[in-house]
PDB file of N, CA and C in Angstrom:
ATOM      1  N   UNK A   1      76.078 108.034 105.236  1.00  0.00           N
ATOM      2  CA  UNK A   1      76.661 106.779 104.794  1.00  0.00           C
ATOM      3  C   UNK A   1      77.309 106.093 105.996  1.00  0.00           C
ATOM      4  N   UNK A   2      77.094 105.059 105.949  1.00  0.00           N
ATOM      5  CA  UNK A   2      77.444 104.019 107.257  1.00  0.00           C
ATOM      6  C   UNK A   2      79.556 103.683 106.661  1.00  0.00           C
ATOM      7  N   UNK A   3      79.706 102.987 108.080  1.00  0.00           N
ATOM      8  CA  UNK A   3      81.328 103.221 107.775  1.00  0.00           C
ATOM      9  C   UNK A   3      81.627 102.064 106.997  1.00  0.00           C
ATOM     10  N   UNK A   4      82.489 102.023 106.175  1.00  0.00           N
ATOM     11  CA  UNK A   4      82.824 101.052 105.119  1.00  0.00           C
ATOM     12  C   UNK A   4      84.610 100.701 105.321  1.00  0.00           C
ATOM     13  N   UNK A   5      84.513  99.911 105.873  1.00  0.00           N
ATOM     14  CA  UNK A   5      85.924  98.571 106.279  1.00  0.00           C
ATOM     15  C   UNK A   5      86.731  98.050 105.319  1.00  0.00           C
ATOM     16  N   UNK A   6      87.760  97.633 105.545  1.00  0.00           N
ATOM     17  CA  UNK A   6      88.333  96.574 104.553  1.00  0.00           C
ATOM     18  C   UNK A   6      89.365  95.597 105.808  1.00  0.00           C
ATOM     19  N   UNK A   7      88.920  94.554 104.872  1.00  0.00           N
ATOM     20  CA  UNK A   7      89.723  93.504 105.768  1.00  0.00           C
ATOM     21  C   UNK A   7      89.924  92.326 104.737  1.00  0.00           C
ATOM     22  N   UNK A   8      90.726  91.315 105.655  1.00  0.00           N
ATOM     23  CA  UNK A   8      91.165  90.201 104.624  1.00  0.00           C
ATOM     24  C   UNK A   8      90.304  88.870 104.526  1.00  0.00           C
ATOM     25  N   UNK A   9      89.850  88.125 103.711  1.00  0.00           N
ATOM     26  CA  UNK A   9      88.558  87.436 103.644  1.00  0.00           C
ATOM     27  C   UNK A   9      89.762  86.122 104.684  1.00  0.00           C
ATOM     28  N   UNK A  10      90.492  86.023 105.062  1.00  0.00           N
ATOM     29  CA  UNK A  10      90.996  84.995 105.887  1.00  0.00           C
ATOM     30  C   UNK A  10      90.970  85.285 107.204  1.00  0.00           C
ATOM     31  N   UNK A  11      90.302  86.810 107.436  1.00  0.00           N
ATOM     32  CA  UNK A  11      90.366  87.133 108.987  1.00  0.00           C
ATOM     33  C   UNK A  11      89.136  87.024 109.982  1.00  0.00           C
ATOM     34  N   UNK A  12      89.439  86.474 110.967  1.00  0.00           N
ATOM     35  CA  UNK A  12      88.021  85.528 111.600  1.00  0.00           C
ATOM     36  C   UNK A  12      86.577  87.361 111.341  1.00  0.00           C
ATOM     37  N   UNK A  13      85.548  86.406 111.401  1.00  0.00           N
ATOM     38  CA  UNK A  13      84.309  87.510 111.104  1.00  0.00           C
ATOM     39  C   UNK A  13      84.191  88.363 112.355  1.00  0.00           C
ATOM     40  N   UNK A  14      83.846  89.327 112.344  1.00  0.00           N
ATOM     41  CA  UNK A  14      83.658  90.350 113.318  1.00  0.00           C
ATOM     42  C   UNK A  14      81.913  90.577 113.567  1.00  0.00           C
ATOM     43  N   UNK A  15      81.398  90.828 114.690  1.00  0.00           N
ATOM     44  CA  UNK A  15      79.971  91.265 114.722  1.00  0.00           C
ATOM     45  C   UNK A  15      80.073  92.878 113.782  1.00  0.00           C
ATOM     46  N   UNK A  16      81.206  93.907 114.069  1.00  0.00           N
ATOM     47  CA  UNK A  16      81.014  94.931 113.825  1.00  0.00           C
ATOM     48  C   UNK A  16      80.987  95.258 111.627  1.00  0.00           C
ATOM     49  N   UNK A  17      81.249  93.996 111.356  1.00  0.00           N
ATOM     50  CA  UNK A  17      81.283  94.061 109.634  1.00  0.00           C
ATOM     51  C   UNK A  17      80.160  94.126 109.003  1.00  0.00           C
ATOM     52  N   UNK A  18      79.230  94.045 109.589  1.00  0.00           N
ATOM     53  CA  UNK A  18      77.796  94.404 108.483  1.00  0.00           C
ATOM     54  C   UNK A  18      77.939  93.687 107.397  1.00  0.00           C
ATOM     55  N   UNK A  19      77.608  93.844 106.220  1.00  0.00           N
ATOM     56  CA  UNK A  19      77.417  93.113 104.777  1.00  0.00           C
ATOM     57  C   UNK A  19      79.066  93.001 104.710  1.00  0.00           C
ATOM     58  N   UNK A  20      79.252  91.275 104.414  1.00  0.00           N
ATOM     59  CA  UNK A  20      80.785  91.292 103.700  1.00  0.00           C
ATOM     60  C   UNK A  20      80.576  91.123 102.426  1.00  0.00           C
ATOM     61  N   UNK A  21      81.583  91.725 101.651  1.00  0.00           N
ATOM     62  CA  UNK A  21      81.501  91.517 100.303  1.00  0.00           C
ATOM     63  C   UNK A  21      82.631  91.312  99.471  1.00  0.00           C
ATOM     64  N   UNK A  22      83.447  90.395  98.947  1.00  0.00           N
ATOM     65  CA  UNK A  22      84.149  90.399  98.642  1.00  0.00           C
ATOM     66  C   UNK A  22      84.371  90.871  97.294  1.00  0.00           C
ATOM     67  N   UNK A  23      85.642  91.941  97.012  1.00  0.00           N
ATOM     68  CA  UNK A  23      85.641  92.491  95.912  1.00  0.00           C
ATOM     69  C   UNK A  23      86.890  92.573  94.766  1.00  0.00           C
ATOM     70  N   UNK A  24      87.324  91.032  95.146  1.00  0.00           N
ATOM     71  CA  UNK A  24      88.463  90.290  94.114  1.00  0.00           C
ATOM     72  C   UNK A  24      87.774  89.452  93.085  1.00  0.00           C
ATOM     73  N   UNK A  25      88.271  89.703  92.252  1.00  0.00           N
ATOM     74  CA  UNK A  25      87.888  88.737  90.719  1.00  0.00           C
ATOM     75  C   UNK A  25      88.115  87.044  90.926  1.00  0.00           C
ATOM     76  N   UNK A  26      89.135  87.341  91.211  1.00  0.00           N
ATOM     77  CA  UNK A  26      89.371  85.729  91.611  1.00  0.00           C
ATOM     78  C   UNK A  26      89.102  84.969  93.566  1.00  0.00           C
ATOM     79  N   UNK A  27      89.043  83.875  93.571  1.00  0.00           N
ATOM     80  CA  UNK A  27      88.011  82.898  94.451  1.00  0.00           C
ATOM     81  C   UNK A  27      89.507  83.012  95.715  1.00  0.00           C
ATOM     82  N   UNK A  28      89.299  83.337  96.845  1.00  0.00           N
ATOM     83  CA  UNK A  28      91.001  83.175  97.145  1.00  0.00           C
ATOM     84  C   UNK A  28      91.095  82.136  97.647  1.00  0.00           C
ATOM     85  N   UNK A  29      92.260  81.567  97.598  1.00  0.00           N
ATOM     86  CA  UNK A  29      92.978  80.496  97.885  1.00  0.00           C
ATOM     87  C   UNK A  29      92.942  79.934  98.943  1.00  0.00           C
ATOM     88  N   UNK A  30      92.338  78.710  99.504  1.00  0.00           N
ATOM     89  CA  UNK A  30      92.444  77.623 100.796  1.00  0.00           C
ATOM     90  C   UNK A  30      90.888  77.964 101.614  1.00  0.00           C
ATOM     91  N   UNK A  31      89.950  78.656 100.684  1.00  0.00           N
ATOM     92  CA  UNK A  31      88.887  79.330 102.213  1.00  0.00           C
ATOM     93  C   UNK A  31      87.714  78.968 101.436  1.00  0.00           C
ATOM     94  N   UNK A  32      86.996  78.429 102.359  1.00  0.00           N
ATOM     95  CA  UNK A  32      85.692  77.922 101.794  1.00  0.00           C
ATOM     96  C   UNK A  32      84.620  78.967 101.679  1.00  0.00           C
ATOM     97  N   UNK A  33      83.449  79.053 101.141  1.00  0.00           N
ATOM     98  CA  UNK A  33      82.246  79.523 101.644  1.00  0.00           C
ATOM     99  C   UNK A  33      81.466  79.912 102.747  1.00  0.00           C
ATOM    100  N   UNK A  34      81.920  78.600 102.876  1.00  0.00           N
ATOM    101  CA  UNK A  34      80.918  78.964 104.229  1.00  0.00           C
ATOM    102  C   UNK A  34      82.039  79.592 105.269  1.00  0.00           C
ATOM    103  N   UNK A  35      83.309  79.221 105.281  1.00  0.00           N
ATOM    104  CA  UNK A  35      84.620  80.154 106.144  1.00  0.00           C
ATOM    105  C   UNK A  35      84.265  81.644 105.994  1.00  0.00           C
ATOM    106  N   UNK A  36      84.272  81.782 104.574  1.00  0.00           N
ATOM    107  CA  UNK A  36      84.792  83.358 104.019  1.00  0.00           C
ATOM    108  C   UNK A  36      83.274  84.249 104.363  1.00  0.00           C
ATOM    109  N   UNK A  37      82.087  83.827 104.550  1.00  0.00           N
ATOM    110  CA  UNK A  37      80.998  84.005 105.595  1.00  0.00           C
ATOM    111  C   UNK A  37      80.836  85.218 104.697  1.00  0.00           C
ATOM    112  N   UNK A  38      80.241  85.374 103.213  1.00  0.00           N
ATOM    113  CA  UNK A  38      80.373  86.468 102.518  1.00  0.00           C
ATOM    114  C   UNK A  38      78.706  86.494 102.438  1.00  0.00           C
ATOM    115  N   UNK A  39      78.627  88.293 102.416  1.00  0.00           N
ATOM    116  CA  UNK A  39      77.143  88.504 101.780  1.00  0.00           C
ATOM    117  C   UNK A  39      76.782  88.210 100.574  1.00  0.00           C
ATOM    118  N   UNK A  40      78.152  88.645 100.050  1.00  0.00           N
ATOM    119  CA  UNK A  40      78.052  88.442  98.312  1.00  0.00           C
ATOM    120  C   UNK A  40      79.410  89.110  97.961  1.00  0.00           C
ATOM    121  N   UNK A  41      79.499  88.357  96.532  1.00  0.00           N
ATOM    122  CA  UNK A  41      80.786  89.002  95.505  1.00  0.00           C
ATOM    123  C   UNK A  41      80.905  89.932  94.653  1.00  0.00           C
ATOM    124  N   UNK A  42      80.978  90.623  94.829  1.00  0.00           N
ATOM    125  CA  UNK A  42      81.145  91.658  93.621  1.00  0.00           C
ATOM    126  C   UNK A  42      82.407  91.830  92.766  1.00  0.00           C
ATOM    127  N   UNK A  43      82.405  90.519  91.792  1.00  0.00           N
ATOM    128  CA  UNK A  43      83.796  90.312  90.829  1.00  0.00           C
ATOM    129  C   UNK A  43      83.391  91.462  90.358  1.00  0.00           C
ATOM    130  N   UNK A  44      82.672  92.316  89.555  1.00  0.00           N
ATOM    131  CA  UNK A  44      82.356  93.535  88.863  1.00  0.00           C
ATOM    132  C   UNK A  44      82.891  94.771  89.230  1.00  0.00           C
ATOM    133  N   UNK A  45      83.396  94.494  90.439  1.00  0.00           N
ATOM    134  CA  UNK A  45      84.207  95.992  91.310  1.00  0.00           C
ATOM    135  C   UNK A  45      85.663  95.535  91.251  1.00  0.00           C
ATOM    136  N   UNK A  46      86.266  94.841  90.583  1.00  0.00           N
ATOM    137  CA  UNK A  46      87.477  94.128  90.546  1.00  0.00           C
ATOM    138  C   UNK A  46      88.116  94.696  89.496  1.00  0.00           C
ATOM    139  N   UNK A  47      89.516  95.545  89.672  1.00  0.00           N
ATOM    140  CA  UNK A  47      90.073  95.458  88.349  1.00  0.00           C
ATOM    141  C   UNK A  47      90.184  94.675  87.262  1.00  0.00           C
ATOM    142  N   UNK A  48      90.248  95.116  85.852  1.00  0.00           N
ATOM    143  CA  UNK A  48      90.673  93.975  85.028  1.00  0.00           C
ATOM    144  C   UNK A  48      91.598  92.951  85.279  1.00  0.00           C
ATOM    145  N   UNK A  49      91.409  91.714  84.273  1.00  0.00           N
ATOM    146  CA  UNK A  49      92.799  90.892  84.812  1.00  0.00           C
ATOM    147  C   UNK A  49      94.213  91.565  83.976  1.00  0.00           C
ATOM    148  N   UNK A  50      94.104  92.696  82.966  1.00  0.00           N
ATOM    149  CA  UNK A  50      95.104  93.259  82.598  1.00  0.00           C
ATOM    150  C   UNK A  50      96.034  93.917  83.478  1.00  0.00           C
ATOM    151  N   UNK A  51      94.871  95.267  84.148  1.00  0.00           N
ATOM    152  CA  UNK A  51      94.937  95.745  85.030  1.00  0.00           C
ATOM    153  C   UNK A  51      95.898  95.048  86.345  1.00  0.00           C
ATOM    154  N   UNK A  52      95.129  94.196  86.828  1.00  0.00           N
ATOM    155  CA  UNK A  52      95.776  92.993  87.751  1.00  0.00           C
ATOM    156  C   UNK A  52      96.668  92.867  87.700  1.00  0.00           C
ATOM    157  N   UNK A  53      97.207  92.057  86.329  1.00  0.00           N
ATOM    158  CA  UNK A  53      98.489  91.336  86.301  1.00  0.00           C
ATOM    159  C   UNK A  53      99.392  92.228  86.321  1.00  0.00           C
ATOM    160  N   UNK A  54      99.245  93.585  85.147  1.00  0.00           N
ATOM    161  CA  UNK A  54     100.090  94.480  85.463  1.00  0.00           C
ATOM    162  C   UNK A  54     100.607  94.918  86.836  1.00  0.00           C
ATOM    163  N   UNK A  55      99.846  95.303  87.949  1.00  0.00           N
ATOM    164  CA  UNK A  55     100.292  95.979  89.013  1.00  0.00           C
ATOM    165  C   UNK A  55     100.884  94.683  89.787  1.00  0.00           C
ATOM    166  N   UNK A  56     100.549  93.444  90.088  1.00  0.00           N
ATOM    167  CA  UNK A  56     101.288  92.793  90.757  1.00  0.00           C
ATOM    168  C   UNK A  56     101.520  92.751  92.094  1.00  0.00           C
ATOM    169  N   UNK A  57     101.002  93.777  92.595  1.00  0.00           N
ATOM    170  CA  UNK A  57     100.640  93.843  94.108  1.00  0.00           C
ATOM    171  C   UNK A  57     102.230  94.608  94.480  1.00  0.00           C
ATOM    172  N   UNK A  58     102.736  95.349  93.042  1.00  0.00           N
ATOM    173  CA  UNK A  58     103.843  95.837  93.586  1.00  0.00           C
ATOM    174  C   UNK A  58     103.606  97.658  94.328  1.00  0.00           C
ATOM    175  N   UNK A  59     104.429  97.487  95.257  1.00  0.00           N
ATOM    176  CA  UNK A  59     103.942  98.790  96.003  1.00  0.00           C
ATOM    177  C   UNK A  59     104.418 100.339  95.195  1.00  0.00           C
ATOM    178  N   UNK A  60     105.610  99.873  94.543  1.00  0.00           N
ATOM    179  CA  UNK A  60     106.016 101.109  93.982  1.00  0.00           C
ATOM    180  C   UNK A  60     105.028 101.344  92.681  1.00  0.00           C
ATOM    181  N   UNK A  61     103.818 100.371  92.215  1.00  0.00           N
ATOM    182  CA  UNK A  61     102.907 100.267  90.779  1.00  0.00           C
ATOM    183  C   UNK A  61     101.534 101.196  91.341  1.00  0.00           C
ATOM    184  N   UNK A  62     102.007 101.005  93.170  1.00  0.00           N
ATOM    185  CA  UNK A  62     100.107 101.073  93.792  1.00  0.00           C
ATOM    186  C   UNK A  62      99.477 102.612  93.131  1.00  0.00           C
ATOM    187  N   UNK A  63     100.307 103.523  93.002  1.00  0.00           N
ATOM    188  CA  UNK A  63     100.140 104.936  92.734  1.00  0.00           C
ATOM    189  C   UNK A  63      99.298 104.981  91.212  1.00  0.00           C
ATOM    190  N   UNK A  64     100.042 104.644  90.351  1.00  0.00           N
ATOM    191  CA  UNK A  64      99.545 104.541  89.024  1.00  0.00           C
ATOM    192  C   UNK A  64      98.536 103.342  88.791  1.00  0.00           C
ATOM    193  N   UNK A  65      98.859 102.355  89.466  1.00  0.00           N
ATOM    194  CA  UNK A  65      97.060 101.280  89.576  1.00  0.00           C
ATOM    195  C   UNK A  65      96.212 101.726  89.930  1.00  0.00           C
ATOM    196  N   UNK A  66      96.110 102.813  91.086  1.00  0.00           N
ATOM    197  CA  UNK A  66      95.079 103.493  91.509  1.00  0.00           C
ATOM    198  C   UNK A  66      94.614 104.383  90.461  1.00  0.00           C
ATOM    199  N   UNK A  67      95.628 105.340  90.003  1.00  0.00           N
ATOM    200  CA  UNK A  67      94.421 105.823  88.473  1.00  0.00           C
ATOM    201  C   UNK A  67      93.880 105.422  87.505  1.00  0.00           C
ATOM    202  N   UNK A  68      94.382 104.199  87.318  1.00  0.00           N
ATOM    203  CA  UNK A  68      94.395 103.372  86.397  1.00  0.00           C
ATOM    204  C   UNK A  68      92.802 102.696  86.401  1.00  0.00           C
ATOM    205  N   UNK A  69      92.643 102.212  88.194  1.00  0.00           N
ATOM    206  CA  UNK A  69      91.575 101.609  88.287  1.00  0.00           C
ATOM    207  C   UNK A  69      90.569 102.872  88.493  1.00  0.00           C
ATOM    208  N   UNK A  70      90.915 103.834  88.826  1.00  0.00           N
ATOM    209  CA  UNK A  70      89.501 104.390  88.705  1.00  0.00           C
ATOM    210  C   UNK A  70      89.205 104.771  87.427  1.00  0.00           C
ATOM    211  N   UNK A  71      90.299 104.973  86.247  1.00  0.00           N
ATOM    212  CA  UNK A  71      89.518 104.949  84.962  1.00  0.00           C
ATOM    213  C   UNK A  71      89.101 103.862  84.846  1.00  0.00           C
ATOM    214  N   UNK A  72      89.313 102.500  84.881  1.00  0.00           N
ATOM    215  CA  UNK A  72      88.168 101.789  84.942  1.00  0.00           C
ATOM    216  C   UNK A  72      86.933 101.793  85.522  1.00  0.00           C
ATOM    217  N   UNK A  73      86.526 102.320  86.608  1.00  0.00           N
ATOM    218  CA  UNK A  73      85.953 102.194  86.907  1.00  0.00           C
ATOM    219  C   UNK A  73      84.451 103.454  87.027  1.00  0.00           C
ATOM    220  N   UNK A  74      85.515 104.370  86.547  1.00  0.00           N
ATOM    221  CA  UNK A  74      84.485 105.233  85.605  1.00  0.00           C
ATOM    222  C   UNK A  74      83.358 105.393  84.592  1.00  0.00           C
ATOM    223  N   UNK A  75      82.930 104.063  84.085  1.00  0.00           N
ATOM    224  CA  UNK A  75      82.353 103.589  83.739  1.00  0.00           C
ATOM    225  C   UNK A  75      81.872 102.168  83.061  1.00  0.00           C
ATOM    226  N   UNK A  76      80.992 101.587  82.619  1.00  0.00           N
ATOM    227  CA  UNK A  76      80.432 100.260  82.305  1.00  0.00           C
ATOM    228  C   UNK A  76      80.129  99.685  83.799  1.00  0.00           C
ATOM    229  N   UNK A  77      80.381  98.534  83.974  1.00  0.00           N
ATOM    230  CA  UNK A  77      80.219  97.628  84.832  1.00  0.00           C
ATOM    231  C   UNK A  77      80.910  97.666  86.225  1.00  0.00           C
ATOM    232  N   UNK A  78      81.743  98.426  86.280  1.00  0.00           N
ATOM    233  CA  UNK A  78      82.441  99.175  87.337  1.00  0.00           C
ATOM    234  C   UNK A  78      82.021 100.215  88.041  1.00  0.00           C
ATOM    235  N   UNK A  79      81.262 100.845  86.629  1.00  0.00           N
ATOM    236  CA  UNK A  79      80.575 101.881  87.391  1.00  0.00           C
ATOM    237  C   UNK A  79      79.224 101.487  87.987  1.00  0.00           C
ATOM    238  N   UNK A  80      79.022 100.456  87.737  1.00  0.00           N
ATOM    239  CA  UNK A  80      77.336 100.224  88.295  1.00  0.00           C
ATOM    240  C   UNK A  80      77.779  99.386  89.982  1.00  0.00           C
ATOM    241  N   UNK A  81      79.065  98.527  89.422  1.00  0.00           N
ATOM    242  CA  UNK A  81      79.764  98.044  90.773  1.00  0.00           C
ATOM    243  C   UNK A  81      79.741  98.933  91.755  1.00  0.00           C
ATOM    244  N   UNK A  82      80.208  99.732  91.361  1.00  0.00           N
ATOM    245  CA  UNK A  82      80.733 100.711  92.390  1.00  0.00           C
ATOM    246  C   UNK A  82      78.584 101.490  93.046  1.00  0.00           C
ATOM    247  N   UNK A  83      78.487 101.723  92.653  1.00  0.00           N
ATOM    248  CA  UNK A  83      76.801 102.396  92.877  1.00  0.00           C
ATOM    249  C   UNK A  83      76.393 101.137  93.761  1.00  0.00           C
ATOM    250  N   UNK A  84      76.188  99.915  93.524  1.00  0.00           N
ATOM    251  CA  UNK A  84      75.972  99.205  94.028  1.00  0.00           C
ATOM    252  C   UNK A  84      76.414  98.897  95.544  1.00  0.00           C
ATOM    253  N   UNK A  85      77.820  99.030  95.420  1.00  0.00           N
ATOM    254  CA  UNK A  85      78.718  99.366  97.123  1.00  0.00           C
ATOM    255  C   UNK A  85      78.096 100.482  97.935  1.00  0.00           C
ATOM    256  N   UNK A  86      77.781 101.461  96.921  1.00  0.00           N
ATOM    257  CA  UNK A  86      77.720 102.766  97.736  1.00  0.00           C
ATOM    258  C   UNK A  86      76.020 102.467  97.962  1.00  0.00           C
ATOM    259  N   UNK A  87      75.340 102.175  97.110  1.00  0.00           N
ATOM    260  CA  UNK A  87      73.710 101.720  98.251  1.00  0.00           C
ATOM    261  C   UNK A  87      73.923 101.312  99.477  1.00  0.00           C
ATOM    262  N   UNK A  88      74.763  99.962  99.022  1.00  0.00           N
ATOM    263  CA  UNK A  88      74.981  99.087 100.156  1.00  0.00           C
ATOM    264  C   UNK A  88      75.552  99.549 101.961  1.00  0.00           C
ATOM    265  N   UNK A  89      76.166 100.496 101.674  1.00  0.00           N
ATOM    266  CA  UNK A  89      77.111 101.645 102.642  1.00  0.00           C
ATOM    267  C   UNK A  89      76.338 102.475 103.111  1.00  0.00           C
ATOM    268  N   UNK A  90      75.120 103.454 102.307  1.00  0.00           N
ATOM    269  CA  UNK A  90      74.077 103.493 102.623  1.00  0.00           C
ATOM    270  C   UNK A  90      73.548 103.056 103.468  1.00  0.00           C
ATOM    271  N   UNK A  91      72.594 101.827 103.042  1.00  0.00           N
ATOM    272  CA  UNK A  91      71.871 100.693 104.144  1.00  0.00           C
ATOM    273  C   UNK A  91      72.121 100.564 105.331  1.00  0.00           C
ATOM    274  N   UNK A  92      74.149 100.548 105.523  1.00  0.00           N
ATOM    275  CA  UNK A  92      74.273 100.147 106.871  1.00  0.00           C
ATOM    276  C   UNK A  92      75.839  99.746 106.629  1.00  0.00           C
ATOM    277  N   UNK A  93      76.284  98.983 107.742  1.00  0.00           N
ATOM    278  CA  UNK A  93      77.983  99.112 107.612  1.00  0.00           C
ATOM    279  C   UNK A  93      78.415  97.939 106.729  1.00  0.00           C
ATOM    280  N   UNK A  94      79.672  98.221 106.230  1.00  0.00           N
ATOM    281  CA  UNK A  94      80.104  97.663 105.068  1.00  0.00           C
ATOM    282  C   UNK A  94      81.757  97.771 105.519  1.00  0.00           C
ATOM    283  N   UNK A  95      81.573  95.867 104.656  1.00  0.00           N
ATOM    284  CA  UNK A  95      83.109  95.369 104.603  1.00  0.00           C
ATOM    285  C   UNK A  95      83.761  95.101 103.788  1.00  0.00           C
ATOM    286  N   UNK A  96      84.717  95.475 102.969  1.00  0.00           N
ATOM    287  CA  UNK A  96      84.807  94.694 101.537  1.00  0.00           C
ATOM    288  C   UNK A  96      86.140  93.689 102.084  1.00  0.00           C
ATOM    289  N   UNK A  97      86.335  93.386 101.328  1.00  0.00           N
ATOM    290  CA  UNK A  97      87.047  92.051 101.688  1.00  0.00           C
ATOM    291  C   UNK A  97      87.746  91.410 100.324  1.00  0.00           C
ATOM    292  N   UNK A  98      89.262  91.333 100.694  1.00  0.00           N
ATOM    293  CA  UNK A  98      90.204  91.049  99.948  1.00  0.00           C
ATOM    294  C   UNK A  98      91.218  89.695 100.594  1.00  0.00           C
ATOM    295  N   UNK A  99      91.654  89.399  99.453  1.00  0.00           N
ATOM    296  CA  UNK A  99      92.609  87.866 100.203  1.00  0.00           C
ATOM    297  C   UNK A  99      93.860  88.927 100.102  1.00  0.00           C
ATOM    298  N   UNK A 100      94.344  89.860  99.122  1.00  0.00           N
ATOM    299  CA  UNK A 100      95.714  90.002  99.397  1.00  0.00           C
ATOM    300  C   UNK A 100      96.286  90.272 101.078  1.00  0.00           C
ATOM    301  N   UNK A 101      97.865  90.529 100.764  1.00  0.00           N
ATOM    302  CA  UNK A 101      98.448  90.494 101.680  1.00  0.00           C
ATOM    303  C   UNK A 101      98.300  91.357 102.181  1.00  0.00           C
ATOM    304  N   UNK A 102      98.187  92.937 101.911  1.00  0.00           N
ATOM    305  CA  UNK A 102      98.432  94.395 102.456  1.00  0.00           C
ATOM    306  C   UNK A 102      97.184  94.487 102.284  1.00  0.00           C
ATOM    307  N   UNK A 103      96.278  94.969 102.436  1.00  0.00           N
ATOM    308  CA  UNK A 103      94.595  95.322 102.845  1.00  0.00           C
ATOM    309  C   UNK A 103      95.346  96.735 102.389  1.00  0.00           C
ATOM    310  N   UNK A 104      96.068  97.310 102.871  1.00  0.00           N
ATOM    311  CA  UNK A 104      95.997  98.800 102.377  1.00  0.00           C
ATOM    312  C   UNK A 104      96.488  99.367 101.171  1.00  0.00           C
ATOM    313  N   UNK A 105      97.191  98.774 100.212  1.00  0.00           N
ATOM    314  CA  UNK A 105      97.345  98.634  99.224  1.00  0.00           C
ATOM    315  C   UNK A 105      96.622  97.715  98.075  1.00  0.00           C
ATOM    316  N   UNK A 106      95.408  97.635  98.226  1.00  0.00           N
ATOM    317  CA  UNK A 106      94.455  96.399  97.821  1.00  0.00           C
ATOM    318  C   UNK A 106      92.962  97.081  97.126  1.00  0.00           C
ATOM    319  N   UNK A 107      92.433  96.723  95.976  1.00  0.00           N
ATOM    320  CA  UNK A 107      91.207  96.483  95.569  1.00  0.00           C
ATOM    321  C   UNK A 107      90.308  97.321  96.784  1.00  0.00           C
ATOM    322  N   UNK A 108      90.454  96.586  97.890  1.00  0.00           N
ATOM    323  CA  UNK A 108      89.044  96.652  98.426  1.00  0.00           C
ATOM    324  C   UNK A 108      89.868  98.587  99.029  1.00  0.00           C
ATOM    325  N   UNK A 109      91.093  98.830  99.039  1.00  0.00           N
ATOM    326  CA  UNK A 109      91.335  99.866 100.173  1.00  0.00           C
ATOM    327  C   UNK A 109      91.097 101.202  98.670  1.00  0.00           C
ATOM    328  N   UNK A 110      91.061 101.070  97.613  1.00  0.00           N
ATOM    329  CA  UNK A 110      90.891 101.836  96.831  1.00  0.00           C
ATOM    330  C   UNK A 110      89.540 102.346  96.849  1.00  0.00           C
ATOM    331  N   UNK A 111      88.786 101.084  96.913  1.00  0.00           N
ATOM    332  CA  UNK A 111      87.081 101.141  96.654  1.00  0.00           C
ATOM    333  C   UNK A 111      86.844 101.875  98.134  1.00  0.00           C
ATOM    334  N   UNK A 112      87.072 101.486  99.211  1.00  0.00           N
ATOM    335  CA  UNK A 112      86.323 101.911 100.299  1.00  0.00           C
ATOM    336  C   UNK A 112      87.126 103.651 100.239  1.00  0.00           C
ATOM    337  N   UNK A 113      88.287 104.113  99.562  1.00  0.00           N
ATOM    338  CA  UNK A 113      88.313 105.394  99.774  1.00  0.00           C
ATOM    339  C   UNK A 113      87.338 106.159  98.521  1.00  0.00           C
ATOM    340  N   UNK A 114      87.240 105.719  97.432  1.00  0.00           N
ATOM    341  CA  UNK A 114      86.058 105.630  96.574  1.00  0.00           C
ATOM    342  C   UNK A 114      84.820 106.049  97.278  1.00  0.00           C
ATOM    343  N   UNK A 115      84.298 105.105  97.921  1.00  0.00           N
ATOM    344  CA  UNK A 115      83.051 105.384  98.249  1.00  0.00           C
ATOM    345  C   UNK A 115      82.857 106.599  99.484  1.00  0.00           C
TER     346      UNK A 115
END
């Protein structure tokens, strides 16, 4: 499996990112398309918006969001999300890509220890 990154979809593109993919539900804020220079989205690897709102991006929540999201993601559409990343990682190097603030407390830093 090729190495799989996380970074913030506002941070200039790198040659070394291979497929970007962004893996937030929602569109982030102030960055265009053609800026955010994405392979593709995978809203489907995104926690719920329950999920979401609950944790809040609070750090003392990150522990219990993290189990939280991998029972989500244990199966349905999460789980095919997730298979889908891990082809992709496969193939060759991989970036997922998040707008929050902490990249290491984030969507994409769960998924890339996931995969």
């Amino acid at each position: 499996m090729a190495a799989v990154r996380i970074a913030r979809v506002y941070d200039p593109v790198s040659p070394d990112d291979g497929r970007r993919v962004l893996v937030d539900r929602l569109w982030p804020r102030g960055i265009s398309k053609e800026r955010a220079a994405l392979d593709e989205w995978c809203k489907d690897a995104a926690p719920s918006p329950d999920l979401r709102r609950w944790f809040g991006h609070d750090p003392e929540r990150f522990e219990e969001f993290v189990r939280r999201y991998h029972a989500e993601l244990a199966s349905g559409v999460g789980a095919d999300a997730v298979a889908h990343l891990r082809e992709l990682a496969v193939a060759g190097p991989l970036t997922l890509l998040t707008a929050t603030k902490d990249p290491a407390q984030s969507t994409a830093a769960v998924l890339a220890a996931l995969l």
